[in-house]
Protein backbone atom coordinates (compact mmCIF):
# COMPACT_ATOMS: atom_id res chain seq x y z
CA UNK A 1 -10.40 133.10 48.94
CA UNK A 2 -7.65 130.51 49.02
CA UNK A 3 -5.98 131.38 45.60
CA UNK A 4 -5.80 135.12 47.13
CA UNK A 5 -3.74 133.92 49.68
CA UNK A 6 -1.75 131.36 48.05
CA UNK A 7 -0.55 133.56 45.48
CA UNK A 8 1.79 135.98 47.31
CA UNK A 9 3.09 132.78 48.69
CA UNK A 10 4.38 131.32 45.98
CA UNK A 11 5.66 134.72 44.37
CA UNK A 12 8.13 135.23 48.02
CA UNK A 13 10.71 131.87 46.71
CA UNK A 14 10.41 133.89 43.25
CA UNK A 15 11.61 137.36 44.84
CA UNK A 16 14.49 136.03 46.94
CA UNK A 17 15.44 134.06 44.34
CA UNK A 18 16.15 137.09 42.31
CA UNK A 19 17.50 138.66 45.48
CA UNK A 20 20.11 136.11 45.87
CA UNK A 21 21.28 136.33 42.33
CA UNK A 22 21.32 139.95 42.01
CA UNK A 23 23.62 140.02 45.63
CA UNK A 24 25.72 136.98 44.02
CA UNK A 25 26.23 138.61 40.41
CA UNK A 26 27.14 142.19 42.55
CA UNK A 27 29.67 139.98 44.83
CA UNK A 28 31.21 138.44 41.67
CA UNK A 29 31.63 142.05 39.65
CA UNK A 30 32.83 144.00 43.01
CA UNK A 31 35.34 140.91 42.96
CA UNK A 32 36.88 141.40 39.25
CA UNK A 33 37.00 145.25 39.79
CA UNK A 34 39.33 144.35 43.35
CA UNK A 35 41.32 141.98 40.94
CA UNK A 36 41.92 144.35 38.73
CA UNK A 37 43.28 146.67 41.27
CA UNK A 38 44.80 144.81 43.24
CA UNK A 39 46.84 142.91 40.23
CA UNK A 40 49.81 145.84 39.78
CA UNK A 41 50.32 145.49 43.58
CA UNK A 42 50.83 141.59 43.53
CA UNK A 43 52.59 141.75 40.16
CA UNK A 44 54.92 144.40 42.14
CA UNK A 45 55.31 141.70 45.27
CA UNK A 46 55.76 138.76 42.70
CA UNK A 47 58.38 140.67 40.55
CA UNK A 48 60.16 141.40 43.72
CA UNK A 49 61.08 137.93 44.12
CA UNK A 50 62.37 137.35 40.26
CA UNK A 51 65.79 137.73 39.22
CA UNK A 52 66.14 140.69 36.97
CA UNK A 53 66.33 138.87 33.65
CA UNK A 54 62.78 137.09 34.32
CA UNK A 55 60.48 140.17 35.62
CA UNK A 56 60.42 141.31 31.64
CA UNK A 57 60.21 138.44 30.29
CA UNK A 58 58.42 135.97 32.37
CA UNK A 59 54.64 136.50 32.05
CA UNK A 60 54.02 134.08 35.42
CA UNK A 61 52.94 136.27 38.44
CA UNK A 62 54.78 134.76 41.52
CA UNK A 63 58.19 132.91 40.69
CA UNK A 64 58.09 129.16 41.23
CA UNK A 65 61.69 129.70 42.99
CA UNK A 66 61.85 132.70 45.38
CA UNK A 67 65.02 134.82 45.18
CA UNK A 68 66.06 137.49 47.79
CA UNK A 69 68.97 138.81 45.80
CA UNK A 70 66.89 141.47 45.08
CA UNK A 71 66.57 142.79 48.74
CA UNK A 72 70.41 141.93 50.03
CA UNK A 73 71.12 143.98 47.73
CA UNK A 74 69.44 147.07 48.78
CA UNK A 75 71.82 146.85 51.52
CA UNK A 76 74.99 147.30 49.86
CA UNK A 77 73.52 150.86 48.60
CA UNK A 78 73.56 152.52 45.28
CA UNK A 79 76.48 154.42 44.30
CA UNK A 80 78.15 153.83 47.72
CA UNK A 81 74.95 155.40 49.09
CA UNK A 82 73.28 153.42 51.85
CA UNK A 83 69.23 153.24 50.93
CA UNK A 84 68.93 154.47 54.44
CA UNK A 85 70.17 157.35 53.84
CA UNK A 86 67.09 157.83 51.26
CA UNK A 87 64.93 157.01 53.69
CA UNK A 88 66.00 159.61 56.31
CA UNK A 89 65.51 162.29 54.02
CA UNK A 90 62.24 161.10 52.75
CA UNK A 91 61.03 160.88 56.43
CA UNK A 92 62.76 164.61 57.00
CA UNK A 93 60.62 165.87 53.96
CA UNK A 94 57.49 164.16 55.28
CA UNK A 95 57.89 164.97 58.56
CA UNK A 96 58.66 168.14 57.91
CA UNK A 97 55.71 168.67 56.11
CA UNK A 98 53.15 167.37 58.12
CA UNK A 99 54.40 169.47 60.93
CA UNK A 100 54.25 172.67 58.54
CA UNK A 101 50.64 171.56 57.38
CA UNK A 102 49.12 170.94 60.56
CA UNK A 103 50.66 174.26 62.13
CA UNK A 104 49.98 176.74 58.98
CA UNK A 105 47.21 175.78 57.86
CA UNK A 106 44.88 175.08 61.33
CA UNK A 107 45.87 178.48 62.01
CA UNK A 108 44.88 180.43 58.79
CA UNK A 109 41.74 178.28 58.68
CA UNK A 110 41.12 179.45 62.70
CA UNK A 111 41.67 183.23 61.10
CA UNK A 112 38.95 182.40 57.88
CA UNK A 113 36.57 180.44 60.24
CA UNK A 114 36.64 181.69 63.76
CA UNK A 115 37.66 185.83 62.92
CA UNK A 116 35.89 188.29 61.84
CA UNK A 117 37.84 190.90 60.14
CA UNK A 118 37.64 193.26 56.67
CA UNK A 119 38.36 191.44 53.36
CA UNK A 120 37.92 187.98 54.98
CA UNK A 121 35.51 186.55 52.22
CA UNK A 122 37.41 187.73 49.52
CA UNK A 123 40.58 186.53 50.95
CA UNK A 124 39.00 183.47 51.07
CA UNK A 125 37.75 183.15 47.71
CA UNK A 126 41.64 184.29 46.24
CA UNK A 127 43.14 181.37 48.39
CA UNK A 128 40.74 179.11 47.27
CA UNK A 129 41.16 180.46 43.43
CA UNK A 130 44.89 178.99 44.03
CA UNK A 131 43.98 175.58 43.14
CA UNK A 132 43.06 176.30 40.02
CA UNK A 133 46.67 177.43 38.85
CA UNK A 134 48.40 174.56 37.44
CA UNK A 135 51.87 173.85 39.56
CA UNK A 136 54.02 174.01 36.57
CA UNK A 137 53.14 177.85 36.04
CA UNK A 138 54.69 178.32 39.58
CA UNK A 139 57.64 176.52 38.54
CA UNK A 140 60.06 178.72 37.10
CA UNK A 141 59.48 181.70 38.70
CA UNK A 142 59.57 179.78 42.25
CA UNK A 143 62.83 178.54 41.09
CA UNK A 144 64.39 181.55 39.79
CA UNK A 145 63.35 183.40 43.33
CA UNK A 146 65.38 180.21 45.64
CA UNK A 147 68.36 180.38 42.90
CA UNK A 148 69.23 184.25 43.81
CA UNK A 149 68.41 183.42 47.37
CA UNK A 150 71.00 180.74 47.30
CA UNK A 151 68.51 178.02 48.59
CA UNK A 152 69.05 175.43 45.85
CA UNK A 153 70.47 172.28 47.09
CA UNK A 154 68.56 172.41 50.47
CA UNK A 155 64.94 171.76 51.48
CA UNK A 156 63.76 174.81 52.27
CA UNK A 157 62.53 175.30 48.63
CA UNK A 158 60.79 172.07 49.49
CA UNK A 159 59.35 172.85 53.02
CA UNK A 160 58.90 176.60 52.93
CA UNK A 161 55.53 176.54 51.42
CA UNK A 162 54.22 174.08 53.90
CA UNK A 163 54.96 176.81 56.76
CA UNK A 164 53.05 179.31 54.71
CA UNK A 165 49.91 177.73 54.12
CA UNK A 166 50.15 177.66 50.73
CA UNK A 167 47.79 174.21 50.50
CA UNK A 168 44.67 175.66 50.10
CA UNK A 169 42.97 172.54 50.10
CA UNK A 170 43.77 172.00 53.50
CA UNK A 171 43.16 175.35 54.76
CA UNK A 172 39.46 174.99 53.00
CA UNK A 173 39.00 171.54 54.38
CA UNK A 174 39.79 172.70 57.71
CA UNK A 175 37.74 175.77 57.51
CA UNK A 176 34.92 173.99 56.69
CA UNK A 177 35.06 171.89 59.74
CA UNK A 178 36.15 174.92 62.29
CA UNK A 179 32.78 176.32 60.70
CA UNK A 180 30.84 173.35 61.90
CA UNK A 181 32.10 173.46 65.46
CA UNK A 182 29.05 175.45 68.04
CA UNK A 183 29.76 179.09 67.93
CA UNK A 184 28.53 178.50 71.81
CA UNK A 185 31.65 177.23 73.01
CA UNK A 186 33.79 180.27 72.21
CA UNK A 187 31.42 182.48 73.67
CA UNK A 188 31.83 180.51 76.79
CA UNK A 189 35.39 180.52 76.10
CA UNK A 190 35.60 184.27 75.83
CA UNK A 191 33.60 184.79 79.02
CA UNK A 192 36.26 182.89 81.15
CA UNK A 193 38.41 185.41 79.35
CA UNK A 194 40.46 183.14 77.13
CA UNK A 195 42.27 185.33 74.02
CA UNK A 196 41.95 183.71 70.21
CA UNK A 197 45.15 181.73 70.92
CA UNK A 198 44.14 180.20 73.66
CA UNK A 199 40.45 178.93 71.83
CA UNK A 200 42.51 177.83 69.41
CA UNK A 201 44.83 175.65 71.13
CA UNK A 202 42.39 174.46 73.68
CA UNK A 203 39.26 174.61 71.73
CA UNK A 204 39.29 174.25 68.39
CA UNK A 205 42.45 171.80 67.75
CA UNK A 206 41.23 168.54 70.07
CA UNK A 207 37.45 169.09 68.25
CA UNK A 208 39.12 169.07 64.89
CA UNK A 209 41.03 165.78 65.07
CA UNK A 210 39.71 164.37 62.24
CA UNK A 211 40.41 167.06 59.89
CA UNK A 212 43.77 167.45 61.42
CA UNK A 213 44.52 163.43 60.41
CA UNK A 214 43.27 163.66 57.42
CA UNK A 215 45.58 166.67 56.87
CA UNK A 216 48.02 165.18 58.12
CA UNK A 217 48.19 161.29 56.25
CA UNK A 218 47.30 163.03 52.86
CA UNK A 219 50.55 165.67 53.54
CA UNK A 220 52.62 162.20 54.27
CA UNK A 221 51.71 160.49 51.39
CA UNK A 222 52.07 163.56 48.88
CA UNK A 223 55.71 164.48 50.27
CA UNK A 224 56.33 161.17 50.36
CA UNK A 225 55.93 160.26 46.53
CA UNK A 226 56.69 163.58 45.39
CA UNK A 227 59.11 163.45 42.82
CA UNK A 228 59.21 166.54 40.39
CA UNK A 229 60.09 168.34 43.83
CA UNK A 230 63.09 167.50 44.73
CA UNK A 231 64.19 166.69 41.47
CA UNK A 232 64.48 170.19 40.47
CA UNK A 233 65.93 171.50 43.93
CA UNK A 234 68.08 168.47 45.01
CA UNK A 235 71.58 168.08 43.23
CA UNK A 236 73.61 166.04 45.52
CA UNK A 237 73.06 162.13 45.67
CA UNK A 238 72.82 162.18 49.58
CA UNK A 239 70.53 164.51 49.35
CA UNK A 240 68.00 162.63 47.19
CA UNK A 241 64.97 161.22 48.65
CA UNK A 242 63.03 157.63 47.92
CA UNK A 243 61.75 158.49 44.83
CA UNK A 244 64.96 160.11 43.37
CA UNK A 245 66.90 157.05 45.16
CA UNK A 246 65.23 154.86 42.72
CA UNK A 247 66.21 156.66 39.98
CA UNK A 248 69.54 155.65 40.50
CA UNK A 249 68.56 152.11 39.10
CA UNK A 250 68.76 153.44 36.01
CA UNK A 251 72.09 152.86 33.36
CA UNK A 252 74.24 155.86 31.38
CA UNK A 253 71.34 155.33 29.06
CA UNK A 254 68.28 156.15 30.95
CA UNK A 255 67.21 152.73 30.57
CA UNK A 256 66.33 150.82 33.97
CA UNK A 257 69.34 148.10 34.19
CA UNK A 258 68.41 146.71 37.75
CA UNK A 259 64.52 146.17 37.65
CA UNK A 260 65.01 143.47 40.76
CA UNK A 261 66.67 146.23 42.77
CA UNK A 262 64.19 148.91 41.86
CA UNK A 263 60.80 146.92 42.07
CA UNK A 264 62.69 145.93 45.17
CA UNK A 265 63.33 149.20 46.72
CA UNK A 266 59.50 150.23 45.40
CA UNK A 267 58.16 147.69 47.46
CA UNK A 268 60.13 148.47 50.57
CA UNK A 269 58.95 152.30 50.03
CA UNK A 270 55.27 151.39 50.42
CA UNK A 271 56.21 150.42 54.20
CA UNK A 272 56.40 153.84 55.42
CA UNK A 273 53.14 154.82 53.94
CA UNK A 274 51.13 152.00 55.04
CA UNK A 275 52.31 151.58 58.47
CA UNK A 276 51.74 156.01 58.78
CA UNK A 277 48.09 155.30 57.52
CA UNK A 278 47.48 151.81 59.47
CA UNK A 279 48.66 154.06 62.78
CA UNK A 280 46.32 156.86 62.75
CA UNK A 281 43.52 155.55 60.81
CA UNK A 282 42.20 154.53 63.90
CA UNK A 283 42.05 157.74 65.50
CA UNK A 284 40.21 159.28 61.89
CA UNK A 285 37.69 156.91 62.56
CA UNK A 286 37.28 157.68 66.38
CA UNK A 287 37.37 161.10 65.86
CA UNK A 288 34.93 161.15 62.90
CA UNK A 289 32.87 158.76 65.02
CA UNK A 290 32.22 161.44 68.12
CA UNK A 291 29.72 164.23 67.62
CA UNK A 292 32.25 167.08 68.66
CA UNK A 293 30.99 168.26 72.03
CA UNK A 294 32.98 166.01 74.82
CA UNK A 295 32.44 166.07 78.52
């Protein structure tokens, strides 16, 4: 009777044993994968602190002698173009996105998810279809249609589709959380005799917070970094936004004659982003957090 009970005894120091390796050996690998992502970021931070000549050919992370050369001169411009001015576009395109997003796209997903009207299923399937067509096949044709229109050089070739809901992701992702919403509070809606603009801007945009955020930092980030964008409909230099600003690091060659200045000016352009996504993330997580229905 004793060696019954003695056994499963001696077999618990085994178990946790095994437990505490197999947590340590997990806490180890999820370690080496964040190293591994995390190394371009601190090579970018390190490099931003080397003098030019060193960030190709020094293989030593951070510099043993900080420089800020680098970052002074981001204020003198490039080209006799103030960085600022860079910025002020990029936040224009951003902004101007976000707004176009949120406004567009709540709206045709209200239509898909809250309306019932003839052709709305296929409709729905043909928008969704959209992301399967690659955006180079858009390209030309898109361009040739803003060329006769005399829109080149501006960004409404940029901003237009945003306005349109032409991001079908976000028009499904929205749908699918409009859907989701009780069908009980637009009947009572409709009884105190409120109209489909009125759910919708009463209703249906404070309950879909979350999706509206996410919209909204994804929209940020994409106009942000977009590149192939306005490189195709921006000619003029004070025009250009971050990402075509740093382009102008580059020599007659094409070759990249200012790395300090650029890794520089990279690092600088990650502020907007992060401090855009550090400011709302909060209110993703509140609103995701809340069950909808609010007293």
């Amino acid at each position: 009777m004793s060696a019954t009970t003695t056994e499963p005894a001696a077999t618990k120091p085994v178990a946790l044993g095994r437990r505490r390796t197999g947590s340590l050996a997990w806490h180890i690998g999820a370690l080496l994968i964040l190293a591994v992502i995390l190394y371009p970021v601190l090579w970018v931070i390190g490099a931003s602190f080397k003098p030019s000549k060193d960030i190709i050919n020094s293989l030593q992370l951070f510099p043993s002698h900080p420089v800020l050369g680098n970052f002074k001169g981001l204020a003198d411009g490039i080209a006799d173009i103030s960085i600022w001015t860079f910025f002020q576009n990029s936040l224009f395109y951003a902004g101007g996105a976000v707004v176009g997003i949120l406004v567009s796209c709540s709206l045709t997903a209200y239509a898909f998810a809250k309306i019932r009207f003839a052709g709305r299923n296929l409709l729905f399937s043909l928008m969704i279809g959209t992301l399967l067509l690659p955006y180079h096949v858009l390209l030309i044709p898109q361009y040739v249609m803003f060329q006769k229109l005399e829109l080149i050089n501006t960004y409404v070739p940029l901003l237009l589709g945003k306005y349109l809901a032409t991001e079908a992701f976000f028009v499904f992702l929205m749908v699918q959380f409009m859907r989701n919403l009780p069908r009980e509070l637009d009947e009572a809606a409709r009884i105190d005799g409120c109209g489909h603009l009125r759910i919708y801007w009463s209703i249906v945009l404070p309950l879909c917070r979350p999706a509206l955020i996410t919209s909204a930092i994804f929209t940020f980030i994409n106009a942000w970094n977009d590149f192939m964008g306005p490189l195709i409909y921006l000619n003029e230099p004070g025009k250009y936004t971050v990402s075509l600003g740093m382009m102008m690091f580059r020599d007659s060659d094409g070759v990249a004659a200012n790395y300090g200045g650029l890794i520089a000016m990279s690092l600088v352009a990650l502020l907007p982003v992060l401090l855009f996504f550090l400011a709302f993330q909060r209110y993703l997580i509140d609103g995701m957090a809340t069950s909808g229905l609010k007293g």
